[in-house]
Protein backbone atom coordinates (compact mmCIF):
# COMPACT_ATOMS: atom_id res chain seq x y z
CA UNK A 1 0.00 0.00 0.00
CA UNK A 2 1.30 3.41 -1.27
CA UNK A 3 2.20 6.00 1.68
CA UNK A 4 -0.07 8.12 0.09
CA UNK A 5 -2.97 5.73 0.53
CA UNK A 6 -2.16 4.41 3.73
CA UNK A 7 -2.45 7.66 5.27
CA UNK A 8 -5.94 8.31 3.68
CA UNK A 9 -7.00 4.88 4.69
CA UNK A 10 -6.15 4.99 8.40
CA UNK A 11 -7.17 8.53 8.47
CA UNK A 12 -10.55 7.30 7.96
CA UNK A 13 -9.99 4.66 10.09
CA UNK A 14 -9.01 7.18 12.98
CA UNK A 15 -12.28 9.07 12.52
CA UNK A 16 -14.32 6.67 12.47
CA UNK A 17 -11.91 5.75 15.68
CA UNK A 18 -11.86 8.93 17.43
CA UNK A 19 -15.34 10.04 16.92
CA UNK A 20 -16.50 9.75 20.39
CA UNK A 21 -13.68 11.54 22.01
CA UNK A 22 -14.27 14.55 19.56
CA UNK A 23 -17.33 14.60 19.55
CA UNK A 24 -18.12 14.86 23.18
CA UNK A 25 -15.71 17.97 23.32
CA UNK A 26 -17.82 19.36 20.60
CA UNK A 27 -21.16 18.42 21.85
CA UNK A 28 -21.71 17.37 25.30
CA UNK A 29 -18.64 19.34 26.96
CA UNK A 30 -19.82 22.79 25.92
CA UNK A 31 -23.36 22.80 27.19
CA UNK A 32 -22.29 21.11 30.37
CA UNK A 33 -20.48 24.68 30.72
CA UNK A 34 -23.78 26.06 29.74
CA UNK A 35 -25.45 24.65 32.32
CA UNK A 36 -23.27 25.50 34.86
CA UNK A 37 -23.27 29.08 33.94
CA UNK A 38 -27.07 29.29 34.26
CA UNK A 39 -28.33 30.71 37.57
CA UNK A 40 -29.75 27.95 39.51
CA UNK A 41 -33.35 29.19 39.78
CA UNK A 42 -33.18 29.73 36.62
CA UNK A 43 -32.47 25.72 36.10
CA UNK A 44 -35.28 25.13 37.36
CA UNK A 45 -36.97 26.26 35.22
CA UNK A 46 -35.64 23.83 32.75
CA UNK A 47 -34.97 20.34 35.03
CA UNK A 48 -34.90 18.49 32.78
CA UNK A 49 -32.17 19.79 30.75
CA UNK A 50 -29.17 17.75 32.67
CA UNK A 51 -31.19 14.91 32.46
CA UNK A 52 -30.99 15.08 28.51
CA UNK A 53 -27.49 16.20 28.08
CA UNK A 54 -27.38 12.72 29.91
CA UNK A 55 -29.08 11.02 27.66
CA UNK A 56 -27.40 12.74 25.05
CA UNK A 57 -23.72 11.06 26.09
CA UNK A 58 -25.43 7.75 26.28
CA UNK A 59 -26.44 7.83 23.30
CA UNK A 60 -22.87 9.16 21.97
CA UNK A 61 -21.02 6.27 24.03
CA UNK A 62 -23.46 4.28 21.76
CA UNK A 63 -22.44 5.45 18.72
CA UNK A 64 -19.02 5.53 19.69
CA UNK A 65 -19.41 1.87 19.57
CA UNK A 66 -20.45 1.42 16.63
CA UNK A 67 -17.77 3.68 14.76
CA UNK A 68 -15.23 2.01 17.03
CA UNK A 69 -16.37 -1.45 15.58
CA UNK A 70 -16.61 -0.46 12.37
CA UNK A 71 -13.12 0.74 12.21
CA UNK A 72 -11.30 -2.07 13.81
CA UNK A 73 -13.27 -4.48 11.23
CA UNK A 74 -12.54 -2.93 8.24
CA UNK A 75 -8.88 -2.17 9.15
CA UNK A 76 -8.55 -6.21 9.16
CA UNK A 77 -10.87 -6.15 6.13
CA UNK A 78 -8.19 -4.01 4.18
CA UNK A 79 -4.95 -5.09 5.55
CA UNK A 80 -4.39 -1.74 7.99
CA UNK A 81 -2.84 -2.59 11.31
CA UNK A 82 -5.17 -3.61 14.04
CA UNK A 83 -3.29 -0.69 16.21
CA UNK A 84 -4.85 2.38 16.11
CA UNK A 85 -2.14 4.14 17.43
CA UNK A 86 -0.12 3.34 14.13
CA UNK A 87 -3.12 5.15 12.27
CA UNK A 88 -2.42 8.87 10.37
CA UNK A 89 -4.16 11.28 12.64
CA UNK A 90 -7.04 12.52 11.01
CA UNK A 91 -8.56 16.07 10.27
CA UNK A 92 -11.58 18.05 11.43
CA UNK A 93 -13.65 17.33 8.77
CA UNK A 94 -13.21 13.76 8.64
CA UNK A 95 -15.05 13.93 11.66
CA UNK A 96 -17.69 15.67 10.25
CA UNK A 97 -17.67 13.27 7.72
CA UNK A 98 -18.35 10.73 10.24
CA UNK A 99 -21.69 12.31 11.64
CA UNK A 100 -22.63 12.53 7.53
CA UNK A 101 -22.12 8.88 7.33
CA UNK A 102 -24.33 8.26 10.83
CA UNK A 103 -27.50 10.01 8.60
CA UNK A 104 -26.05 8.22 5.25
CA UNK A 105 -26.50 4.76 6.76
CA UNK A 106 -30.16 6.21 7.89
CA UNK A 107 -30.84 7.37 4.34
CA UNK A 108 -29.72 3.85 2.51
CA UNK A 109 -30.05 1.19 5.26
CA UNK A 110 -32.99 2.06 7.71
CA UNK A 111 -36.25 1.69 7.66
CA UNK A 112 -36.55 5.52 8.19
CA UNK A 113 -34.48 5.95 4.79
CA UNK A 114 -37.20 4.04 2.93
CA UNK A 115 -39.67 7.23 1.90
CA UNK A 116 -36.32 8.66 0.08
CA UNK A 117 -34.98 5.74 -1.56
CA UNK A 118 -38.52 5.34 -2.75
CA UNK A 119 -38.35 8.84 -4.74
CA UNK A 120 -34.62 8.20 -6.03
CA UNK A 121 -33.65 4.95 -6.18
CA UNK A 122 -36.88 2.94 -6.95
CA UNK A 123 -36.93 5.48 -9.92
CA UNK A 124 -34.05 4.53 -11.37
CA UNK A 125 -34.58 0.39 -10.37
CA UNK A 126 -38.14 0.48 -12.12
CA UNK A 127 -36.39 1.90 -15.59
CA UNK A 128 -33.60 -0.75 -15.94
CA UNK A 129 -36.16 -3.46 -14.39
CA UNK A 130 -38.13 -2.45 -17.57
CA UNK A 131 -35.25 -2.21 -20.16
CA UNK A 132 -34.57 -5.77 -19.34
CA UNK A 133 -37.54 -7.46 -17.60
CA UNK A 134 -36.13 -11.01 -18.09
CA UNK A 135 -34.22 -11.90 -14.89
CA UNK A 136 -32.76 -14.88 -16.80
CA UNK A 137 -30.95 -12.45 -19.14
CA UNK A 138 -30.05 -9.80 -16.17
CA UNK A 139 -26.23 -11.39 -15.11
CA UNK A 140 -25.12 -10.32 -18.44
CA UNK A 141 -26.14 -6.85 -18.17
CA UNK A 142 -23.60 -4.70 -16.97
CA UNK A 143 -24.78 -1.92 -14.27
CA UNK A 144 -22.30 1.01 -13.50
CA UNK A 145 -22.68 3.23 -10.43
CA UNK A 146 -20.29 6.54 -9.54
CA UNK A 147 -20.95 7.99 -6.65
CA UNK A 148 -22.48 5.00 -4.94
CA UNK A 149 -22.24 6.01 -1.34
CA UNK A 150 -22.40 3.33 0.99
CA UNK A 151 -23.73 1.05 -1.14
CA UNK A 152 -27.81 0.07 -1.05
CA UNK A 153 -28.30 1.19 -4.60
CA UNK A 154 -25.41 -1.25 -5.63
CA UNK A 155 -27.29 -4.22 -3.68
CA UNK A 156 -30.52 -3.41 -4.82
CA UNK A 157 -29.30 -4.01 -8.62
CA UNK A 158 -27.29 -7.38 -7.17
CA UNK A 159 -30.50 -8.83 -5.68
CA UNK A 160 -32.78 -8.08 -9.01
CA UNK A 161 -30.15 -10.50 -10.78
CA UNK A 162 -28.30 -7.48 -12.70
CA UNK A 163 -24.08 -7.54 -12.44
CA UNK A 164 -23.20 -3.94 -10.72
CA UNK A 165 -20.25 -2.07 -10.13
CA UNK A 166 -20.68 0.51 -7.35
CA UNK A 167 -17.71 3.56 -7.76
CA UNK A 168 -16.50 5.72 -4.33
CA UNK A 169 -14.39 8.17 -4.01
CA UNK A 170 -14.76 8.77 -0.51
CA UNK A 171 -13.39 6.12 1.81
CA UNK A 172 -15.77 7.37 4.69
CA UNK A 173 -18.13 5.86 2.13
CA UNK A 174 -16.71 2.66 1.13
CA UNK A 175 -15.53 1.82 4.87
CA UNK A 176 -19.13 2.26 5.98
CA UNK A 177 -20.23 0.26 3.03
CA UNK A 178 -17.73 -2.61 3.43
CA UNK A 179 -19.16 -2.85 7.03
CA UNK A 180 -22.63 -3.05 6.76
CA UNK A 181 -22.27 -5.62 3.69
CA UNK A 182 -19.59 -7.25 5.18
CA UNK A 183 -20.31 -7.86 8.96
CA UNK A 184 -24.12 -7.37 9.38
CA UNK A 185 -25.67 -10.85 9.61
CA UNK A 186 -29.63 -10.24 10.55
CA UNK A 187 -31.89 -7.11 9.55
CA UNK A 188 -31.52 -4.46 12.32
CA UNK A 189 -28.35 -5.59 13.49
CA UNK A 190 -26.73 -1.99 14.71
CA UNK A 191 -28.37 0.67 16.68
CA UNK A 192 -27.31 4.38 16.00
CA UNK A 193 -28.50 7.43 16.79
CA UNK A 194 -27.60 10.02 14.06
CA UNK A 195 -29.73 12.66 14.93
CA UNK A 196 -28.09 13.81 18.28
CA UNK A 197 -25.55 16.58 16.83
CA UNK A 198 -28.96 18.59 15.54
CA UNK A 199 -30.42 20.69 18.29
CA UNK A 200 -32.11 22.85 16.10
CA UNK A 201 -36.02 22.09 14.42
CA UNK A 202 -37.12 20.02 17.05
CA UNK A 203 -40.95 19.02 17.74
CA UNK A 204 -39.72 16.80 20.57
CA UNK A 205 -36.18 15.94 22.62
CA UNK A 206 -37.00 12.32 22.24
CA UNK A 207 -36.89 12.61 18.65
CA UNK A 208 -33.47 13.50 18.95
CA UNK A 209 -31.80 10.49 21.12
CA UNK A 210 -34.09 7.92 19.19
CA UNK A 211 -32.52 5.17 17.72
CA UNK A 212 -31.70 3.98 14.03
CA UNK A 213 -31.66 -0.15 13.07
CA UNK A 214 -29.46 -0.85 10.56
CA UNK A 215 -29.66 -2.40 8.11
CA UNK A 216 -33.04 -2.49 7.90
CA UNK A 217 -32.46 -5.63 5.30
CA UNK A 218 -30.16 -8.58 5.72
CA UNK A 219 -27.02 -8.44 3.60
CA UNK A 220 -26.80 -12.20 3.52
CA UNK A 221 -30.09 -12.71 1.78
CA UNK A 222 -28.74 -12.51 -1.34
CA UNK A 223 -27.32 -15.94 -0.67
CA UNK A 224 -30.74 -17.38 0.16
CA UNK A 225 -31.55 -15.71 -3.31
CA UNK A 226 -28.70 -17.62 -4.63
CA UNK A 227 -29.84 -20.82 -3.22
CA UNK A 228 -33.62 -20.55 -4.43
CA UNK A 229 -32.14 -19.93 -8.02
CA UNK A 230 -28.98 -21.26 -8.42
CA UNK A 231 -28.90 -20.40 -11.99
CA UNK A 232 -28.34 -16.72 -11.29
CA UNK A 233 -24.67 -16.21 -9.33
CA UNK A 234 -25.73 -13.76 -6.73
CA UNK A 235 -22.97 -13.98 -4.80
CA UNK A 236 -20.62 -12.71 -7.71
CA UNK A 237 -22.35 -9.98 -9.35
CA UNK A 238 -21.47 -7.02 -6.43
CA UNK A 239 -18.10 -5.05 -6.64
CA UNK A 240 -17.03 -2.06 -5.94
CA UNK A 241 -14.15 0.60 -7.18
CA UNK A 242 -12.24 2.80 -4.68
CA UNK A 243 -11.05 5.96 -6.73
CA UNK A 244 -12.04 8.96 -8.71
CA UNK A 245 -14.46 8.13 -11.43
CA UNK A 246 -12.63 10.55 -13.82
CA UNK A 247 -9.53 8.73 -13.29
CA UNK A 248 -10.75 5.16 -13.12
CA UNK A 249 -13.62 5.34 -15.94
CA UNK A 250 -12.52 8.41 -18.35
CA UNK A 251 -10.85 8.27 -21.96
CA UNK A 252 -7.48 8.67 -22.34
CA UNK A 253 -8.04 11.31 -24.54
CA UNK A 254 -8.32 14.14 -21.96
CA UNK A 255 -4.95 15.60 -22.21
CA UNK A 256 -5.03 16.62 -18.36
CA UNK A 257 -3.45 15.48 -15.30
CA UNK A 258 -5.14 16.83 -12.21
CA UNK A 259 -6.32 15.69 -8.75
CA UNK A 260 -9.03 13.27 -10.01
CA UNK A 261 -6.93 12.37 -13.33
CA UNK A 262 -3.51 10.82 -13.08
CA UNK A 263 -1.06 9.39 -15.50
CA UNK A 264 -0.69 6.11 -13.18
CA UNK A 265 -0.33 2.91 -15.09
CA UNK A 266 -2.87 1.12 -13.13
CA UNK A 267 -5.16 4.08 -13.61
CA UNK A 268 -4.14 3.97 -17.49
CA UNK A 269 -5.12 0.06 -17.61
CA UNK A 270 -8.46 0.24 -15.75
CA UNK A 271 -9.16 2.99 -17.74
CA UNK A 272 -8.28 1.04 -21.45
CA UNK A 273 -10.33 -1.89 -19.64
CA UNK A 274 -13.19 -0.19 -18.70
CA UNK A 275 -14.15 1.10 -22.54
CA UNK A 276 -17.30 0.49 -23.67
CA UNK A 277 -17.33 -2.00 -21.22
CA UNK A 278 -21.77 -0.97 -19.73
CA UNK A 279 -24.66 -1.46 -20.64
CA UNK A 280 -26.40 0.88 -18.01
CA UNK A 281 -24.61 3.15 -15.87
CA UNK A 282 -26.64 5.25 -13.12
CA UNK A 283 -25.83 8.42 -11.69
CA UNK A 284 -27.98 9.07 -8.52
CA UNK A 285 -26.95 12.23 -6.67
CA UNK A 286 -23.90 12.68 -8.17
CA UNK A 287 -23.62 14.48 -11.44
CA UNK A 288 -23.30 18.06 -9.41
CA UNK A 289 -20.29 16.56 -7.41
CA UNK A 290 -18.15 17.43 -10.29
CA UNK A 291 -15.75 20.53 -10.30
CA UNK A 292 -15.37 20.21 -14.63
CA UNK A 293 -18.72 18.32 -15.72
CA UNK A 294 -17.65 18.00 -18.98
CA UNK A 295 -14.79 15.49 -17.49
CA UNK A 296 -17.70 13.71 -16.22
CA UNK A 297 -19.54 13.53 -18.77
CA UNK A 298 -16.50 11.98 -21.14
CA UNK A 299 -16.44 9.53 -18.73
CA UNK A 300 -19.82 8.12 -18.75
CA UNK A 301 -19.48 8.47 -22.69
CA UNK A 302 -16.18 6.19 -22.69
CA UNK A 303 -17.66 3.56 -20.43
CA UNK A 304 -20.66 3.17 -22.15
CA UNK A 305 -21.64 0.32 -24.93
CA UNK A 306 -22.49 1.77 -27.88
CA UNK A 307 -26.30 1.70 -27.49
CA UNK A 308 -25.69 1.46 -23.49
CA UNK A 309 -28.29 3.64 -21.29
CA UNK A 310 -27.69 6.23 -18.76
CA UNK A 311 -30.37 7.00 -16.02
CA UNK A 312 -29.72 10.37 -13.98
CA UNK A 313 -31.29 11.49 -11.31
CA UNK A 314 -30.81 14.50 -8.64
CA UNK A 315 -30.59 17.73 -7.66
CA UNK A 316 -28.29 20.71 -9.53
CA UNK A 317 -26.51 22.04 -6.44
CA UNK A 318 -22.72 22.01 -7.56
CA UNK A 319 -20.35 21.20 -4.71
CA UNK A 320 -17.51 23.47 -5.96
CA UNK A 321 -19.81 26.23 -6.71
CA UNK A 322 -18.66 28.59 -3.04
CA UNK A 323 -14.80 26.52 -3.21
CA UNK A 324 -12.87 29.67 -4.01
CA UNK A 325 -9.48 27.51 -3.59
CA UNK A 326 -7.22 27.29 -6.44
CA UNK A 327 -5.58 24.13 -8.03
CA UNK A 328 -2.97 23.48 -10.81
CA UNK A 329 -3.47 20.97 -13.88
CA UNK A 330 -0.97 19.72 -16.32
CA UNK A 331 -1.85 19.66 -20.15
CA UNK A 332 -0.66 19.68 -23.87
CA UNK A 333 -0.20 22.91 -25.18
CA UNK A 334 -0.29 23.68 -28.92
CA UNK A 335 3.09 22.19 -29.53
CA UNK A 336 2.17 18.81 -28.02
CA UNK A 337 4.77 20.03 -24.52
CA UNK A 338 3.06 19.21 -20.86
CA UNK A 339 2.37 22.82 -19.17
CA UNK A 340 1.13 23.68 -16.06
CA UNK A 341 -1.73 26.04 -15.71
CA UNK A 342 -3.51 27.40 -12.63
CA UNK A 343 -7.46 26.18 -12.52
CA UNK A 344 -10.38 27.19 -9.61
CA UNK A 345 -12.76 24.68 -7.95
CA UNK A 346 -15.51 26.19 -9.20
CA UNK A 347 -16.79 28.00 -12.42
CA UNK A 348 -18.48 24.96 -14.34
CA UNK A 349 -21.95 24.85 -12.74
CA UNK A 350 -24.40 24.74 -15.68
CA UNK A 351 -28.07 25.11 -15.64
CA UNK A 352 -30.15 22.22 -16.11
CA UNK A 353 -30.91 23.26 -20.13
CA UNK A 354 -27.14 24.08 -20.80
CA UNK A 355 -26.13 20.68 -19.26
CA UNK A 356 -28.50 18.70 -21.61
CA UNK A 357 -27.71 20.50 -24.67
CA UNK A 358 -24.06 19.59 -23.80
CA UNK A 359 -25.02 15.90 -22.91
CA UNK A 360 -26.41 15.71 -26.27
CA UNK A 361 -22.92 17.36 -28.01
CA UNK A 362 -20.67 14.78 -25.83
CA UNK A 363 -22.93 12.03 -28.21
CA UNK A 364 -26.24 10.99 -26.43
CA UNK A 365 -29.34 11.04 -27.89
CA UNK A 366 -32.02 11.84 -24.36
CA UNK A 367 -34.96 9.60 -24.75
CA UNK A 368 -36.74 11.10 -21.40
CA UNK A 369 -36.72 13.77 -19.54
CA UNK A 370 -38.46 14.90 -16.22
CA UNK A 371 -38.00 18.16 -14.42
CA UNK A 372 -38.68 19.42 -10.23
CA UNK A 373 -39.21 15.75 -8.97
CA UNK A 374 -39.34 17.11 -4.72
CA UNK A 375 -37.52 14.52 -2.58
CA UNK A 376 -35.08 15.39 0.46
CA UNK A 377 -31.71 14.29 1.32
CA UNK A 378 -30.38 12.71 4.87
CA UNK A 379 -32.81 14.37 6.91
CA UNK A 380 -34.73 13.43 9.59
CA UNK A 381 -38.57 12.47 8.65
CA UNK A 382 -39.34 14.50 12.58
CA UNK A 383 -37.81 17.50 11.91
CA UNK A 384 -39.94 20.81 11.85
CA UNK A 385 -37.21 22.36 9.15
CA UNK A 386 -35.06 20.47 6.02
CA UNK A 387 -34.70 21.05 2.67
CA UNK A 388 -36.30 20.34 -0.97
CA UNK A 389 -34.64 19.22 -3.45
CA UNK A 390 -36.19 19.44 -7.16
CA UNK A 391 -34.38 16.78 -8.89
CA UNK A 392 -33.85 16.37 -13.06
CA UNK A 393 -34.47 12.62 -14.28
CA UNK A 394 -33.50 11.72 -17.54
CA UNK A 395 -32.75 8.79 -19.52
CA UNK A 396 -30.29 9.09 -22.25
CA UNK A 397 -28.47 6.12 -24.71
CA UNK A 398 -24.85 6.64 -26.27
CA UNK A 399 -24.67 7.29 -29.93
């Protein structure tokens, strides 16, 4: 394992680690202050404030578990020392990352998850379920997802008989995946409580410290699926890519080296194997991740069949669009020479008409479009505040 990627691996690891000692200083240890700063007749006008900050560490010690678990599996699962003190230290935000991965694991594997992956990923399911409604025929069809997260939409396609790659960047993502498909062995088999670090938009303080199951499926069914039709290879259809999708997935023909695109020879190989190589890929929540869409775009084009189908769906709020840090690429000038040139985050966000009329320049032909679609995204069903997305869905097939 590369220095480079053994420190963003146990980084993670450390996070996930560390999470309840940071996030007690953050949470708990400041309004213990509070409430020791409050005039005691005033407390009582509030008793039952210490009570909750009480059951507010419980529930942290809790989740602590869990992330503590979770790490320690997965750094067996991917050959990282079972030590955490010969982990990289991590950073603030991968903390933060953390608590996003506590309401990601609600949103894909809970039961309270279920009215959003109705809107999104049923959506998307239904469409290729249609395409090719023969299950017999579905092992052969190959299903491409960037972006996957930690995983459910991946499983989904598995267990309809379809052979799916999932894509991550983020290894907050895949270690969260790898755990729940990896080391859950009954429906409900962790309880989490991912809605503790929101004190705002509250009808009730229960709703707060009430716990998540996940998953709210078993993981192993798809070996009972396996077993009731053993002429479909369940068990063999689900992997999953750790890398940028640019780099992994793109044409070779982009004549840039940057963050997400490297010269690497194992890069350079996937890439070359990965051409024309699906039949469906499926971007769910990801398109607007991109800092230079057109990138993305290529990419999807270059993995593609000829004839292959591409089902979008989500929201147009571009992640780089307030990232007012600079970066530098390398690419061919006019004489054929590498340069270096100095590129921003963001600048690329397009509207939704602009980004179909380039979709249909980069060589698709759209076959279906659907505009303002409302759904929401990691929030908590309870809340008194969240917000709407209006999603674009479109189908499109490769010229």
């Amino acid at each position: 394992m590369a220095d480079e990627e053994y420190k963003a691996l146990t980084s993670t690891l450390s996070a996930f680690y560390s999470y309840g000692k940071y996030t007690f200083q953050d949470l708990i240890a400041p309004r213990r202050v509070k409430v020791n700063s409050i005039p005691p007749k005033d407390l009582e006008l509030i008793p039952w404030y210490p009570k909750h900050l009480e059951n507010l560490t419980e529930c942290l010690h809790m989740n602590e578990d869990f992330t503590k678990k979770l790490a320690l599996s997965v750094a067996e699962d991917w050959g990282a020392p079972s030590d955490p003190s010969q982990w990289a230290e991590p950073q603030t935000q991968d903390f933060d990352k953390v608590r996003s991965i506590l309401l990601q694991l609600t949103r894909e594997w809970s039961e309270d998850g279920a009215s959003e992956r109705n809107v999104a990923f049923d959506k998307v399911i239904d469409e290729v379920c249609g395409l090719y409604p023969d299950i017999s025929t579905r092992q052969g069809v190959k299903v491409l997802i960037p972006g996957c997260g930690t995983g459910r939409l991946v499983f989904e396609f598995v267990k309809r008989g379809f052979w799916c790659q999932g894509n991550e960047f983020s290894y907050h993502m895949l270690l969260a995946s790898n755990f729940v498909l990896n080391h859950s062995f009954v429906a409900h088999n962790y309880s989490i409580f991912p809605f503790i670090h929101k004190f705002s938009n509250l009808i009730k303080r229960s709703n707060q410290i009430r716990p998540i199951t996940i998953p709210d499926i078993n993981p192993t069914e798809i070996t009972d699926l396996e077993r009731a039709n053993p002429s479909i290879p369940y068990t063999d259809l689900m992997s999953m890519t750790a890398g940028s999708f640019v780099d992994l997935y793109g044409p070779e023909d982009l004549n840039v080296i940057n963050d997400t695109y490297s010269d690497d020879d194992q890069a350079k190989q996937f890439r070359s194997a990965n051409s024309e190589t699906f039949d469906v890929l499926v971007s769910c929540y990801f398109l607007d991740t991109a800092s230079n869409i057109i990138e993305y775009l290529k990419a999807i084009h270059h993995t593609l069949k000829t004839g292959g189908v591409w089902i979008n769906f989500g929201p147009l709020l571009w992640h780089f669009e307030e990232d007012g840090n600079m970066t530098y690429i390398t690419r061919k000038n006019e004489d054929g020479q590498d340069e270096k040139v100095p590129s921003a985050m963001k600048g690329f966000e397009l509207s939704r008409e602009d980004l179909l009329e380039l979709v249909e320049k980069i060589g698709f032909t759209i076959e279906k479009v659907e505009d303002e679609i409302p759904t929401n995204y990691c929030t908590d069903p309870r809340s008194l505040g969240g917000f709407e997305y209006k999603c674009v869905y479109w189908v499109a097939r490769k010229i």
